[in-house]
N, C-alpha and C. Protein backbone atom coordinates (compact mmCIF):
# COMPACT_ATOMS: atom_id res chain seq x y z
N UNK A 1 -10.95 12.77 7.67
CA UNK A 1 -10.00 11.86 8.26
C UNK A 1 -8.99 11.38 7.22
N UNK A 2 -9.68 11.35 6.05
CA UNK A 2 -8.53 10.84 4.70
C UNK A 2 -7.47 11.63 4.63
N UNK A 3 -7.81 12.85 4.41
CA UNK A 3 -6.91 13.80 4.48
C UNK A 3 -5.90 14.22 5.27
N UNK A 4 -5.71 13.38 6.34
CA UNK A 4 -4.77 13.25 7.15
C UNK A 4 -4.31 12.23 7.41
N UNK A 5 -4.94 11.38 7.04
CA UNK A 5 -4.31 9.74 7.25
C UNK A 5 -3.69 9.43 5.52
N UNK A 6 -3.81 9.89 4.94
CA UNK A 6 -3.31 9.73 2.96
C UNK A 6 -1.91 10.28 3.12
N UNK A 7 -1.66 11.99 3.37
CA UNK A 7 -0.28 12.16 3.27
C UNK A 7 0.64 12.00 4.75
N UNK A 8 0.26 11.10 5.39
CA UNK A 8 0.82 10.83 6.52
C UNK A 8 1.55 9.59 6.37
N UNK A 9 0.79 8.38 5.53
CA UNK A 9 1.08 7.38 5.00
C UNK A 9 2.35 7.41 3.86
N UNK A 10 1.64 8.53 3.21
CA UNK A 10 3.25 9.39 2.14
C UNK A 10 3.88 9.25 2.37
N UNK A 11 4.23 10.00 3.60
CA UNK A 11 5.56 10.81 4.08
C UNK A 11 5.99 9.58 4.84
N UNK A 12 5.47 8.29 5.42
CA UNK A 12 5.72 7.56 5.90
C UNK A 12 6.66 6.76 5.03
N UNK A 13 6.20 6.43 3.70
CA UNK A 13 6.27 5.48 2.71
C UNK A 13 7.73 6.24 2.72
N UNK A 14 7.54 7.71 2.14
CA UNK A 14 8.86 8.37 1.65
C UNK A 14 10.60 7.98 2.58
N UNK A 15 9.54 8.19 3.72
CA UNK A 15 11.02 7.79 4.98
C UNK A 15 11.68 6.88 4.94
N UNK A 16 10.77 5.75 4.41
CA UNK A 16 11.23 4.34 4.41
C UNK A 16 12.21 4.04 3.39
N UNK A 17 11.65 4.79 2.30
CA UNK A 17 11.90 4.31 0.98
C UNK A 17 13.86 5.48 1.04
N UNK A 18 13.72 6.20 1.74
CA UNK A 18 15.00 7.11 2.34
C UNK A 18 15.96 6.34 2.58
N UNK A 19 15.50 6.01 4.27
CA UNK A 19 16.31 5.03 5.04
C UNK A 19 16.98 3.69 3.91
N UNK A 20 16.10 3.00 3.28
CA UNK A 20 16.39 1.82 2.38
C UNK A 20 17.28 2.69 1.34
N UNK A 21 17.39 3.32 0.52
CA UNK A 21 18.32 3.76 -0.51
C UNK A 21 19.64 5.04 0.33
N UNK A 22 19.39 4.99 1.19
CA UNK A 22 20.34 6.14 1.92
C UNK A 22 21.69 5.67 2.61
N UNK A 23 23.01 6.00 1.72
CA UNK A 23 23.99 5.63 2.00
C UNK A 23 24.56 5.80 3.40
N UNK A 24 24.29 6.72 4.69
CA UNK A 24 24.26 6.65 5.84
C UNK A 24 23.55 6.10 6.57
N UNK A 25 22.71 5.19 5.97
CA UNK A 25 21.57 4.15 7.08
C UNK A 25 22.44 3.38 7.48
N UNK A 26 22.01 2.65 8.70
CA UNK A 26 23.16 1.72 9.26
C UNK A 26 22.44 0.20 8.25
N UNK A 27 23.68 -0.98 8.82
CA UNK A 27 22.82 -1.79 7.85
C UNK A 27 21.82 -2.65 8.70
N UNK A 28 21.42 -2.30 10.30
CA UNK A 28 20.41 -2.64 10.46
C UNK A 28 19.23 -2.00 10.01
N UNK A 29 19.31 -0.57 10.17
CA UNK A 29 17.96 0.08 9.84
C UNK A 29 17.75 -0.23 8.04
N UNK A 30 19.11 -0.40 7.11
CA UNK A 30 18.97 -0.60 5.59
C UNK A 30 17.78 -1.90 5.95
N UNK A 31 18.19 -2.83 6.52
CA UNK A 31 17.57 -4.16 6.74
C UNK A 31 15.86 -4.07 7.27
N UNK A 32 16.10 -3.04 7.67
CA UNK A 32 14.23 -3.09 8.54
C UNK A 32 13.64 -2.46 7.50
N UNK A 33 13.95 -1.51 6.73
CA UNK A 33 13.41 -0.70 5.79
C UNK A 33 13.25 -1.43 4.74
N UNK A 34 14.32 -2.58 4.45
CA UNK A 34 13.60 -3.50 3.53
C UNK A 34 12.60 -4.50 4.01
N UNK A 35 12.53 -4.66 5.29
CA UNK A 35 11.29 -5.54 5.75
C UNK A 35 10.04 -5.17 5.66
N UNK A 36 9.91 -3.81 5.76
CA UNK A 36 8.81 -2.98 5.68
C UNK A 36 8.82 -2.97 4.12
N UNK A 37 9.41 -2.55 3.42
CA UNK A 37 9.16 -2.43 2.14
C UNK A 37 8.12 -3.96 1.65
N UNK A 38 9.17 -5.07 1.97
CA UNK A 38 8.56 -6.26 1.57
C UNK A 38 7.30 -6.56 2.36
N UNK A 39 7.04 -5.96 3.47
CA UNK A 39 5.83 -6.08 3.98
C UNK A 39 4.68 -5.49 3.41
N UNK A 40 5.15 -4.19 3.07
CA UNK A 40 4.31 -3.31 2.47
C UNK A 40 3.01 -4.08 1.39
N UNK A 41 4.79 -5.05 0.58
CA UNK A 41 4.21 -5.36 -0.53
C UNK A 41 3.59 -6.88 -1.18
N UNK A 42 3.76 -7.00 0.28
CA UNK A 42 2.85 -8.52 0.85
C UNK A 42 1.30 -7.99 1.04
N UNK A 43 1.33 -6.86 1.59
CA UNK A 43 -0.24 -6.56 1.90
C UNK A 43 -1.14 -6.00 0.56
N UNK A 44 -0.29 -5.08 -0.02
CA UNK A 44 -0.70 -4.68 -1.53
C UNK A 44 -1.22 -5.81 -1.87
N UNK A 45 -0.83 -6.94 -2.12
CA UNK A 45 -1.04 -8.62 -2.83
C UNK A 45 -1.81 -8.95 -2.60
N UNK A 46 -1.96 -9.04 -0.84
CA UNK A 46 -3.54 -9.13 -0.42
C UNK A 46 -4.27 -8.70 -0.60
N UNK A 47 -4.43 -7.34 0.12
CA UNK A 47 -5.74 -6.81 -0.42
C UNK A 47 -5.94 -6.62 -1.69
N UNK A 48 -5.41 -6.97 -2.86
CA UNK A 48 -5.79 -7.28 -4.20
C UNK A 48 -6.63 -8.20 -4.21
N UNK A 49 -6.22 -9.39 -3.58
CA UNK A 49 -6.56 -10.73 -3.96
C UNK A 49 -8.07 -10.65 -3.11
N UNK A 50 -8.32 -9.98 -2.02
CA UNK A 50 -9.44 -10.21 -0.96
C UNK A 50 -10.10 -9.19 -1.77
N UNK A 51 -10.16 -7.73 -2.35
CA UNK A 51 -11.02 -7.42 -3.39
C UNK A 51 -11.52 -8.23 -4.61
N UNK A 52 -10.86 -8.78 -5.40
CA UNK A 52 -10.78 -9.50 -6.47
C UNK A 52 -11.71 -10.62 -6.03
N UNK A 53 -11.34 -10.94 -4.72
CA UNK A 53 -12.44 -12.35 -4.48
C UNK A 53 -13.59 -12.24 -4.00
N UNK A 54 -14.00 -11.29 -3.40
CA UNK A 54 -15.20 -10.49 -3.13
C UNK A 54 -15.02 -10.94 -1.49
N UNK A 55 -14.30 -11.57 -1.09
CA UNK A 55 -13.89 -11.34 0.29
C UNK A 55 -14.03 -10.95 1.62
N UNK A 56 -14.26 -9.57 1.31
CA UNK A 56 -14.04 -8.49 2.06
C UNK A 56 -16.02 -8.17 2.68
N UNK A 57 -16.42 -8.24 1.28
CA UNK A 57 -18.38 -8.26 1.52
C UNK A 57 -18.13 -6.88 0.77
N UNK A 58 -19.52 -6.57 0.28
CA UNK A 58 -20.12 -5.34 0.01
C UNK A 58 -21.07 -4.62 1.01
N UNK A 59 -21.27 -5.65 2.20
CA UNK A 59 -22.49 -4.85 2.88
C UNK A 59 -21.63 -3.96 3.72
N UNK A 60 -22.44 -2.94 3.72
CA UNK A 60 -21.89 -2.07 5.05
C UNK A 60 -22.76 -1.63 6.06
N UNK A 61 -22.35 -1.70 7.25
CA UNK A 61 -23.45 -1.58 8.53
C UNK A 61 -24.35 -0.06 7.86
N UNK A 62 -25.34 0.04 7.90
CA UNK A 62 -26.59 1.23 7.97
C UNK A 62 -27.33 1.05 9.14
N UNK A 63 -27.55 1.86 9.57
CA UNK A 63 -28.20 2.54 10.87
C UNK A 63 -29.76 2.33 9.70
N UNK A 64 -30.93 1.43 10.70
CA UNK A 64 -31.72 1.49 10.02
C UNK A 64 -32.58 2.86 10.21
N UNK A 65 -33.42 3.85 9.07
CA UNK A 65 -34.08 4.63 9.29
C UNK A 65 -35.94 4.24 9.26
N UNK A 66 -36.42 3.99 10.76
CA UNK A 66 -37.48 3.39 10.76
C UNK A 66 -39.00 4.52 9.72
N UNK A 67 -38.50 5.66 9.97
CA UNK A 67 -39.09 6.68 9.27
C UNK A 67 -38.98 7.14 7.79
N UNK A 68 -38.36 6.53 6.99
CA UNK A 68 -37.83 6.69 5.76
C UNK A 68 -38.59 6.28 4.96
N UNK A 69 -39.49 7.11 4.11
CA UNK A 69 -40.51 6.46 3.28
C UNK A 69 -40.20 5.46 2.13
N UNK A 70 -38.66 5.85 1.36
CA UNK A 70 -38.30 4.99 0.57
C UNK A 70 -36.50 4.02 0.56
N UNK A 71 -36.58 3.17 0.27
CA UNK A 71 -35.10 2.70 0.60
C UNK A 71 -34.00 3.24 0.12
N UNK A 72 -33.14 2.98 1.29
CA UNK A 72 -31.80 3.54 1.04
C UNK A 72 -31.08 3.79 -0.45
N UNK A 73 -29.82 4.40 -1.00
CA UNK A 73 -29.37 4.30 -2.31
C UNK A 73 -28.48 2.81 -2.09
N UNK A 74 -28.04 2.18 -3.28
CA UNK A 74 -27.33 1.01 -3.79
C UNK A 74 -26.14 1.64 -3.53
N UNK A 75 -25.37 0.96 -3.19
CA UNK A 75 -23.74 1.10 -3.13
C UNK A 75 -22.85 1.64 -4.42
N UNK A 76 -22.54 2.58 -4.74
CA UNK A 76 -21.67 2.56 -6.54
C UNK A 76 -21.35 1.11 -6.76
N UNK A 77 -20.98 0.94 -7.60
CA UNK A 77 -20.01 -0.07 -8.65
C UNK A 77 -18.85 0.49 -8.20
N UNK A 78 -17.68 -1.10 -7.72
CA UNK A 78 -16.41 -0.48 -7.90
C UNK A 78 -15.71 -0.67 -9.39
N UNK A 79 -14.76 0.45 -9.05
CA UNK A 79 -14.31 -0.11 -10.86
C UNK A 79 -12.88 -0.92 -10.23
N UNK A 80 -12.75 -1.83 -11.05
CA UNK A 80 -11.73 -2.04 -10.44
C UNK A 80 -10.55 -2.75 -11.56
N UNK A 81 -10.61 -2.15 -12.57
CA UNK A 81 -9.52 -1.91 -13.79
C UNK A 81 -8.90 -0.68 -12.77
N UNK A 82 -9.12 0.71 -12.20
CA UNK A 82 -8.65 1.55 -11.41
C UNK A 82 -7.79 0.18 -10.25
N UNK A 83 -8.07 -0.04 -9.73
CA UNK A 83 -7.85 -0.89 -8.44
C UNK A 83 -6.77 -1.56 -9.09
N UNK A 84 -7.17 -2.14 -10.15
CA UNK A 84 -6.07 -2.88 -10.66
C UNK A 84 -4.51 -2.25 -11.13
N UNK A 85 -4.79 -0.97 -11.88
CA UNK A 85 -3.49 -0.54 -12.05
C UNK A 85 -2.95 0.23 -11.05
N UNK A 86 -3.94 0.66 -9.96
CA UNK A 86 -3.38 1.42 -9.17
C UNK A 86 -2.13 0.26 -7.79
N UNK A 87 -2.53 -1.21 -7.93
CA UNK A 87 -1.92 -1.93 -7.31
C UNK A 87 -0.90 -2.33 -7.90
N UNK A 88 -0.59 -2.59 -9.25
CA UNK A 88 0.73 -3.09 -10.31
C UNK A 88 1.35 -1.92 -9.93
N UNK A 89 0.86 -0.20 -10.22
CA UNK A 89 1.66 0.72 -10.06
C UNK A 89 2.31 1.01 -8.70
N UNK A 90 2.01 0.54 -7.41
CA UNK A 90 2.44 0.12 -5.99
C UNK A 90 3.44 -1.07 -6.33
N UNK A 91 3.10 -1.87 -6.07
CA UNK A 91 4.16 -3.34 -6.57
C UNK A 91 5.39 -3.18 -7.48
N UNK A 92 5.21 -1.92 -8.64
CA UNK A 92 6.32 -1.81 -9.44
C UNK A 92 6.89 -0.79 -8.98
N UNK A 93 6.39 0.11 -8.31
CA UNK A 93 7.60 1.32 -7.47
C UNK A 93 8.12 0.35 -6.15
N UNK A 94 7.32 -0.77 -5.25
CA UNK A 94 8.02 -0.87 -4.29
C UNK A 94 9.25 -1.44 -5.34
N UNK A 95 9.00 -2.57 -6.14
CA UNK A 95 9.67 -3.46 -6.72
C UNK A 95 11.64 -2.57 -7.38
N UNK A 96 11.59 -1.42 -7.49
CA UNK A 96 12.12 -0.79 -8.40
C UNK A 96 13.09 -0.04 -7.50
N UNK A 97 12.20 0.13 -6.08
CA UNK A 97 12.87 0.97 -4.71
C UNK A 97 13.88 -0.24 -4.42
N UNK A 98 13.41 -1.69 -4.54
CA UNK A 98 14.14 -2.56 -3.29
C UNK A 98 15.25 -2.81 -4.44
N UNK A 99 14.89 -2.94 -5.54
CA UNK A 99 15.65 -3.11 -6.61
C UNK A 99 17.41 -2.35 -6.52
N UNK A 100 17.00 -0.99 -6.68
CA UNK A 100 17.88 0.00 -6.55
C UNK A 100 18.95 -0.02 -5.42
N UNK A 101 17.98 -0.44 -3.78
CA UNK A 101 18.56 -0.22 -2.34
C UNK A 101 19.37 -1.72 -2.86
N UNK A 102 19.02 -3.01 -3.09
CA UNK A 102 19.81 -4.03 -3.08
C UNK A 102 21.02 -3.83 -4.23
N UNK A 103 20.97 -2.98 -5.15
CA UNK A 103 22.06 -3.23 -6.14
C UNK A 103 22.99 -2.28 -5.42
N UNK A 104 22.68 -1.26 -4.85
CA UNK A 104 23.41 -0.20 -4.48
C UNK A 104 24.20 -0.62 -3.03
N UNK A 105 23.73 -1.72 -2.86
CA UNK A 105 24.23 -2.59 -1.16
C UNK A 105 25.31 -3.53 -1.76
N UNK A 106 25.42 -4.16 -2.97
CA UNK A 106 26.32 -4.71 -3.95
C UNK A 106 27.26 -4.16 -4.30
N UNK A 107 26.85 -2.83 -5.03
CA UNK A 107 28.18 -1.73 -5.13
C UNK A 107 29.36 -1.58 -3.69
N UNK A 108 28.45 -1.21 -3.17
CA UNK A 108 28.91 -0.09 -2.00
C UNK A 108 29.89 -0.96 -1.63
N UNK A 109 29.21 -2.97 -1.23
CA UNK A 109 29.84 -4.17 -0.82
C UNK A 109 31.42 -4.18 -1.24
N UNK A 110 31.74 -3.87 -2.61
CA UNK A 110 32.93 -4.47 -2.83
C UNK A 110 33.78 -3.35 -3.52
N UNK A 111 33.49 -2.14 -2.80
CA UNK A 111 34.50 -1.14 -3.15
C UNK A 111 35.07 -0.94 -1.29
């Protein structure tokens, strides 16, 4: 299911990030594409913060096995130095996209 829901999300991200830097967007759709962007990167924030706080829980539903002579395995360890840069590295591309689409909405403005 990842595997189709991961580069779907991509190509999603990519469109957006299109529409927002793309000199033929109208400036409503420039405008929604930055809403989404900033939405995007409202939720990144969160779910940082709801990992980080333990939030979210570690348990996960198991189907009990009444026949199982010994108990289930422990959950991995998350790492979450990974988690961590992988969310700064989200936050600083959205940050860098809206960056670009707003300076380039400045230009465009007063020529």
């Amino acid at each position: 299911m990842l595997f189709v829901i991961i580069p779907l999300s991509i190509a999603l991200l990519g469109l957006i990030v299109y529409y927002a830097l793309s000199p033929r967007s109208s400036k409503t759709l420039r405008l929604s594409a930055f809403g989404a962007l900033v939405c995007i990167m409202l939720s990144v924030v969160i779910c940082t913060i709801i990992i980080f706080a333990n939030l979210g829980g570690n348990d996960e539903p198991v189907m009990p096995d009444f026949f199982a002579a010994e108990p289930p395995n422990a959950a991995p360890e998350n790492n979450f130095f990974i988690l961590v840069l992988f969310a700064v590295f989200l936050l600083i591309l959205l940050g860098i996209v809206i960056l670009l689409a707003v300076r380039e909405r400045r230009i465009r403005g007063k020529i």
